[in-house]
C-alpha atoms as a PDB file:
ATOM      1  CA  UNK A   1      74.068  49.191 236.685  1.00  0.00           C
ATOM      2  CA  UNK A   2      70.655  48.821 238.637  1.00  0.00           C
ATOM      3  CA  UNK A   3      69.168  51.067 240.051  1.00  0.00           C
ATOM      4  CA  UNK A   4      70.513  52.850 243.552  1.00  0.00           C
ATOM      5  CA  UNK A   5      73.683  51.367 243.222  1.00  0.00           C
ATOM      6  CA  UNK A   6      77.526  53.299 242.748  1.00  0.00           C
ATOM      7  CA  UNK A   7      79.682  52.914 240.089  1.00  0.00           C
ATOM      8  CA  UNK A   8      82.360  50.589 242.065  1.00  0.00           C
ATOM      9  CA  UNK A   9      85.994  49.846 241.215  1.00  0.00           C
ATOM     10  CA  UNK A  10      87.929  47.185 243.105  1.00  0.00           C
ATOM     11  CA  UNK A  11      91.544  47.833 242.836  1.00  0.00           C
ATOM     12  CA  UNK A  12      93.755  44.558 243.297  1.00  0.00           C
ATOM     13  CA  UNK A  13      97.371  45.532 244.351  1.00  0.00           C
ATOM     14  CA  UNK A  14      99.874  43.382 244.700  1.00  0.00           C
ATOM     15  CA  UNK A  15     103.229  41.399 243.193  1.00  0.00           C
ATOM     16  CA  UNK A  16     102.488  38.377 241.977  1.00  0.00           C
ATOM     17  CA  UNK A  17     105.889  37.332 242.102  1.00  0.00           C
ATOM     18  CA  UNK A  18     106.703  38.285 245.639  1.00  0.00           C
ATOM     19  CA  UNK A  19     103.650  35.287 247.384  1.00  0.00           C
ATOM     20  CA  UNK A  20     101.481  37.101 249.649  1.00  0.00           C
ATOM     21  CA  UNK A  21     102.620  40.453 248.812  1.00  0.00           C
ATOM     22  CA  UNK A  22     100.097  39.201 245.554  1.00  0.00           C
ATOM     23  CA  UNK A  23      97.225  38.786 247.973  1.00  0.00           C
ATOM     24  CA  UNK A  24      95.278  41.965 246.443  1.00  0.00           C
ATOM     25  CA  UNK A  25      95.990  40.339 242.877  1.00  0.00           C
ATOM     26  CA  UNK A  26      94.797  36.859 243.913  1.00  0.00           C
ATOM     27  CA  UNK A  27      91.304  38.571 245.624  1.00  0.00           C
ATOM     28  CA  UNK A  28      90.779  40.376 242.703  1.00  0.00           C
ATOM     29  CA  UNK A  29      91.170  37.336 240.412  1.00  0.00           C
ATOM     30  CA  UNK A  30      88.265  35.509 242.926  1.00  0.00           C
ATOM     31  CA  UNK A  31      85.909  38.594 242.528  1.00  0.00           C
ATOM     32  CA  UNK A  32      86.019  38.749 238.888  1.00  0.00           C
ATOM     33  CA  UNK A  33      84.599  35.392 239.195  1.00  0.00           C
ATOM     34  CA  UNK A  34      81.759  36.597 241.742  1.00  0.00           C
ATOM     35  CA  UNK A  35      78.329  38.637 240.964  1.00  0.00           C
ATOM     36  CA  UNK A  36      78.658  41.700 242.161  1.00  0.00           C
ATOM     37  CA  UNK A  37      76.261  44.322 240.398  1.00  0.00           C
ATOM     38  CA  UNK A  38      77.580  47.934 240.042  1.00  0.00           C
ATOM     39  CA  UNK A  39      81.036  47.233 240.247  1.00  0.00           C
ATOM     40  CA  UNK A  40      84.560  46.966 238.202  1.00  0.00           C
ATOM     41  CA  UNK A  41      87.131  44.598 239.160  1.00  0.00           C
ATOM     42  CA  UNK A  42      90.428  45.633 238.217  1.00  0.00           C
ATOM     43  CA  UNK A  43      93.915  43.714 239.125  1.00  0.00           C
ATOM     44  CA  UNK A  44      96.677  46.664 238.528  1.00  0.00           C
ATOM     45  CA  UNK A  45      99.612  44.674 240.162  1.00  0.00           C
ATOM     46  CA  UNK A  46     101.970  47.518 240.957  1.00  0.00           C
ATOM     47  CA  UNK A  47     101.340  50.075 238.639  1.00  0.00           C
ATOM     48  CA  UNK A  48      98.150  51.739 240.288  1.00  0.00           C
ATOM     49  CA  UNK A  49      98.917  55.321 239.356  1.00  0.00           C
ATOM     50  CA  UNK A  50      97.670  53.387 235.223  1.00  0.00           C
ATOM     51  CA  UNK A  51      94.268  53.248 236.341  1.00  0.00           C
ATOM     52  CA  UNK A  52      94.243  57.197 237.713  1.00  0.00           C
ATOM     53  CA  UNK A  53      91.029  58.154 235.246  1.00  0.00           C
ATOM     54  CA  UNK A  54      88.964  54.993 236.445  1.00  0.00           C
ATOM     55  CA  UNK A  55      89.278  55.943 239.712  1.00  0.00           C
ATOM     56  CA  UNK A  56      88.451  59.410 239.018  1.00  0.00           C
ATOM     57  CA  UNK A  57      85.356  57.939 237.112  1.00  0.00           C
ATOM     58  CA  UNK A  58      84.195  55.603 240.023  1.00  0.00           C
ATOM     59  CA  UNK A  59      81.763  56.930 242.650  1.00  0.00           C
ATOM     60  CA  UNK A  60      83.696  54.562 245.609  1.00  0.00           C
ATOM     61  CA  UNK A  61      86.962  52.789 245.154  1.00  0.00           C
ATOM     62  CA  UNK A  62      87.985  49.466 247.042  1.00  0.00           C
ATOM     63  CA  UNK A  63      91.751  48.768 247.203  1.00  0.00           C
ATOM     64  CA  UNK A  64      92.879  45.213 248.232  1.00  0.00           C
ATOM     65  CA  UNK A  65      96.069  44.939 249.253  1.00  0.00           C
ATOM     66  CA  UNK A  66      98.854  43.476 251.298  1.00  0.00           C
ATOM     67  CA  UNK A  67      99.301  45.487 254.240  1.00  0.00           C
ATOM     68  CA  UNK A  68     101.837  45.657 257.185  1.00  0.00           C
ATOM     69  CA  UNK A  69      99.816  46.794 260.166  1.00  0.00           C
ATOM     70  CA  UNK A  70     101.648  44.464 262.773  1.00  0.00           C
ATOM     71  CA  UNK A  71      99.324  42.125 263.193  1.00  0.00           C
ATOM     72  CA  UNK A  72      98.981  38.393 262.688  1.00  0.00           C
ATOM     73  CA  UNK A  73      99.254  36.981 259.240  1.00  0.00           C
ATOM     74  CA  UNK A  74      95.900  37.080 257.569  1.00  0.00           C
ATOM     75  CA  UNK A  75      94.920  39.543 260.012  1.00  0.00           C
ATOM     76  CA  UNK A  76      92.493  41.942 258.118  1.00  0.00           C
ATOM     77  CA  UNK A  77      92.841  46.107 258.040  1.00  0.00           C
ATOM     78  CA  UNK A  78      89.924  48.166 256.531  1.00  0.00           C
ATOM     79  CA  UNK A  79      90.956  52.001 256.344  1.00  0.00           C
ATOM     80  CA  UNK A  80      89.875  54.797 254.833  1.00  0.00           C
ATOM     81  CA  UNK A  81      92.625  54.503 252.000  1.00  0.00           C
ATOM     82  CA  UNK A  82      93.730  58.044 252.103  1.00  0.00           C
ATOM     83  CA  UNK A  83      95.365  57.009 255.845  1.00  0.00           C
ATOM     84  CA  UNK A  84      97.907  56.102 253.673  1.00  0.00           C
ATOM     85  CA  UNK A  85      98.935  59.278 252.990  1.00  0.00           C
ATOM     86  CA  UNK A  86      99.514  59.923 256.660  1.00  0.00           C
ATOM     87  CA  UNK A  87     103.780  58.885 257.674  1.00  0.00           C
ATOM     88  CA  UNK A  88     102.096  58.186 260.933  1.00  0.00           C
ATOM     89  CA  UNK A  89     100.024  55.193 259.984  1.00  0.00           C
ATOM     90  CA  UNK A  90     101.568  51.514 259.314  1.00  0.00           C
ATOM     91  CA  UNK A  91     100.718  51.122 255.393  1.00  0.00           C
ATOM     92  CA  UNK A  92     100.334  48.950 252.127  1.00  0.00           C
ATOM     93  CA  UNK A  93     103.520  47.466 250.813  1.00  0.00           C
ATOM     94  CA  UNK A  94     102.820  49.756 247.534  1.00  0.00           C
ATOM     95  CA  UNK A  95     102.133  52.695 249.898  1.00  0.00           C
ATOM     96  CA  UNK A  96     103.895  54.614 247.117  1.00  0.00           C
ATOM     97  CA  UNK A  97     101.536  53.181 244.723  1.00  0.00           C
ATOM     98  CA  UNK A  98      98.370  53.852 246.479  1.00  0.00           C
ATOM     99  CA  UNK A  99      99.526  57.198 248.292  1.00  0.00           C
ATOM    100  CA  UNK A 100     100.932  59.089 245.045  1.00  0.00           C
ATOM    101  CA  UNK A 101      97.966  57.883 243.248  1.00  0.00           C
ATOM    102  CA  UNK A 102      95.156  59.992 245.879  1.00  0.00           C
ATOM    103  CA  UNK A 103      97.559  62.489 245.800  1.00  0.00           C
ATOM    104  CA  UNK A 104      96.982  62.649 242.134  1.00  0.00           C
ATOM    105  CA  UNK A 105      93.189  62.985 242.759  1.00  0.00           C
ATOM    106  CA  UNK A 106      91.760  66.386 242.392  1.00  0.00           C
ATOM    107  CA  UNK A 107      89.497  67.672 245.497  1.00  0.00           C
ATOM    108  CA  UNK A 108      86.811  66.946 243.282  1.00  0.00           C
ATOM    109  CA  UNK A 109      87.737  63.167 243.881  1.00  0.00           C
ATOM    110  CA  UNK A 110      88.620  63.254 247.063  1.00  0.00           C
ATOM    111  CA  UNK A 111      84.787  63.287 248.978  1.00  0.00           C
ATOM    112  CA  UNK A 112      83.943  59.555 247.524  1.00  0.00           C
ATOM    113  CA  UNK A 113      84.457  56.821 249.528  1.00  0.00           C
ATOM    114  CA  UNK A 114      88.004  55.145 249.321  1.00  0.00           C
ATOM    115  CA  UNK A 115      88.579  52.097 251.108  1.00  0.00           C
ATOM    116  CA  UNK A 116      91.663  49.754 251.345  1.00  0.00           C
ATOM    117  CA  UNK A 117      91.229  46.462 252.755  1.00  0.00           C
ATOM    118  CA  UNK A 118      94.508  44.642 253.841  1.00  0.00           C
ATOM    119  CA  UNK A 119      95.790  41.707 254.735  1.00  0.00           C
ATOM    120  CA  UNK A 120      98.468  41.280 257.060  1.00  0.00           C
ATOM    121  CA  UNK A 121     101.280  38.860 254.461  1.00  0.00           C
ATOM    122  CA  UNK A 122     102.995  36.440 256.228  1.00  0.00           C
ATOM    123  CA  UNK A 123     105.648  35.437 253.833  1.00  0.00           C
ATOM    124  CA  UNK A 124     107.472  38.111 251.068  1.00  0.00           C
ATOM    125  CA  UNK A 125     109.972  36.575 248.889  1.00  0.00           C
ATOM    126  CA  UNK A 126     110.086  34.821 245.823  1.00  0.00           C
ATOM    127  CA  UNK A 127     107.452  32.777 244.536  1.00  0.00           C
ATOM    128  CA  UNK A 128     104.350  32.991 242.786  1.00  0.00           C
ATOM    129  CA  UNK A 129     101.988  31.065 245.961  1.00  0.00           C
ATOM    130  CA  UNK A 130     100.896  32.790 248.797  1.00  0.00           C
ATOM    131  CA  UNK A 131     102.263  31.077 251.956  1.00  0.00           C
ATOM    132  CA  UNK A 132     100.469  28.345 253.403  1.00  0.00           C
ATOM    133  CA  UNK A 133      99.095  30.717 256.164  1.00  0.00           C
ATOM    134  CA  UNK A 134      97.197  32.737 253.515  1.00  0.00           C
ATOM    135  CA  UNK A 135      96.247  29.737 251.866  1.00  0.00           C
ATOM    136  CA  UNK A 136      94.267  28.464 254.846  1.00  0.00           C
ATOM    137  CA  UNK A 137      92.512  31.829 254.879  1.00  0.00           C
ATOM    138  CA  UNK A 138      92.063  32.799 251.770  1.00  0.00           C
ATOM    139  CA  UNK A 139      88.349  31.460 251.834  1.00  0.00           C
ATOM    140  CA  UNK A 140      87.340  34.054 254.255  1.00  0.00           C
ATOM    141  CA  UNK A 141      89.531  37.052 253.204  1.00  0.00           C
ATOM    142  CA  UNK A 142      87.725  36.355 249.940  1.00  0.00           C
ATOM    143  CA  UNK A 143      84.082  36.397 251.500  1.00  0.00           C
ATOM    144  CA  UNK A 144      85.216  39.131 253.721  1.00  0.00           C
ATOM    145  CA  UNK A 145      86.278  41.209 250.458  1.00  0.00           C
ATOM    146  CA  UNK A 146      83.063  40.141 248.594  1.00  0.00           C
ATOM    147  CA  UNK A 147      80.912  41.378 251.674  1.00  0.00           C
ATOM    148  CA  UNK A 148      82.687  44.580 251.734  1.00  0.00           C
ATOM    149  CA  UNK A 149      82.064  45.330 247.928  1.00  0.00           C
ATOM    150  CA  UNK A 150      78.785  44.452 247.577  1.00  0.00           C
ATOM    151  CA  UNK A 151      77.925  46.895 250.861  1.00  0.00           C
ATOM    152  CA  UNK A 152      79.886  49.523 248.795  1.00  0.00           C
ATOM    153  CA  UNK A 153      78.023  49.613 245.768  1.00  0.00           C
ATOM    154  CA  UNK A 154      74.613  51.134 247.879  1.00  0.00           C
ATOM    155  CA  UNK A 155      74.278  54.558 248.939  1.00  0.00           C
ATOM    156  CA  UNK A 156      74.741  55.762 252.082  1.00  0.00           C
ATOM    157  CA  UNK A 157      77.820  53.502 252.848  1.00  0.00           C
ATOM    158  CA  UNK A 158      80.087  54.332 255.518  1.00  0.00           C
ATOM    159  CA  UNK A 159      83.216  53.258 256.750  1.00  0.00           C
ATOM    160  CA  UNK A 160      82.303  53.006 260.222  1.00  0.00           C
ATOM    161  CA  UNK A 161      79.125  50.823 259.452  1.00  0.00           C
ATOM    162  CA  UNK A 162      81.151  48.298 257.348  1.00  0.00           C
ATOM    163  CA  UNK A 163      83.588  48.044 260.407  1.00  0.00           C
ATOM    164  CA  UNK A 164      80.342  46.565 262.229  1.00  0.00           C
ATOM    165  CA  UNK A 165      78.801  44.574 259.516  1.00  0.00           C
ATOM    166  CA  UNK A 166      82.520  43.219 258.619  1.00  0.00           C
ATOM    167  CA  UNK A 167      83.005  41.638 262.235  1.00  0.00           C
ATOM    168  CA  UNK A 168      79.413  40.294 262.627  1.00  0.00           C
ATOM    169  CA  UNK A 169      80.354  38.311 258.619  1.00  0.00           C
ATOM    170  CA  UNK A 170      84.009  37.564 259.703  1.00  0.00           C
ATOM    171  CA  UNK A 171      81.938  35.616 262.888  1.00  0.00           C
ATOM    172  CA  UNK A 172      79.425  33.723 260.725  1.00  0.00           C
ATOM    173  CA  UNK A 173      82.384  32.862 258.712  1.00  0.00           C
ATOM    174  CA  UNK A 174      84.417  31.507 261.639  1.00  0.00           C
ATOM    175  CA  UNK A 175      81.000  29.519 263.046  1.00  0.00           C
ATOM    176  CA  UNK A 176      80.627  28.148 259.641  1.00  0.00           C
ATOM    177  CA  UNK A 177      83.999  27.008 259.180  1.00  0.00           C
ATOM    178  CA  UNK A 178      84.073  25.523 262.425  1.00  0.00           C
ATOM    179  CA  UNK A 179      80.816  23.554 261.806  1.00  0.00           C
ATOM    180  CA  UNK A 180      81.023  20.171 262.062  1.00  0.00           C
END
């Protein structure tokens, strides 16, 4: 790792088999392709509780995942993951997955940074594509997801300054996929 930067895992979630409900699986897949120094990219499926000790190991954790927060498909969420603990908040499709994994955690664990970045699915059901909705996004959820990683492999990140630097990237991606 160089210097200054966290030990990072990226956690992809997802069931391949079910389209977008995959969408964590399919980022992850894209980011093992991409540069990004400091960090691990792991695609778990559905079985996230497996990877318990690396995330105990990592200093920050990144979850993708599809998530049903109400909004419009290929809206994206970005939580502090343990939210999902909460019955109150709208949660990951593998809330079970994610949720009795951090409760797993020992306090020791719990202080790092845990993030979970979802993406509103549009379709669930049988098939191995992610609806053509996704599709037509999946460009930016992936730059959006790269963004967010790389930011969480310095020190000092923070969930509320990620928010900000999240919306000014999702803009320049908009403008520069609306370029002529």
């Amino acid at each position: 790792m160089t210097h200054g930067q966290h030990n990072l895992l990226v956690v992809g979630v997802g069931n391949l088999l079910m389209m977008d409900d995959g969408i964590g699986c399919h980022l992850a897949a894209a980011l093992k392709r991409r540069v990004i120094p400091g960090a691990r990219v792991l695609d778990v499926g559905t079985s996230v509780i497996h990877v318990l000790a690396d995330i105990e190991q990592a200093q920050a954790v990144l979850f993708l995942d599809a998530f049903q927060g109400g909004g419009a498909a290929g809206a994206r969420y970005l939580l502090d993951a343990r939210e999902t603990l909460s019955p109150r908040t709208t949660v990951s499709l593998h809330e079970v997955g994610i949720a009795a994994t951090l409760r797993e955690l020992g306090p020791e664990h719990q202080q790092k940074p845990l993030v979970l970045f979802g993406v509103e699915p549009a379709v669930i059901d049988f098939g191995m594509q992610l609806s053509p909705a996704l599709a037509a996004v999946f460009s930016a959820l992936e730059q959006t997801a790269l963004h967010l990683a790389r930011e969480m492999t310095w020190p000092g990140f923070s969930l509320a300054q990620a928010h900000r630097s999240i919306e000014i990237a999702d803009r320049n991606l908009i403008a520069v996929g609306n370029s002529p």
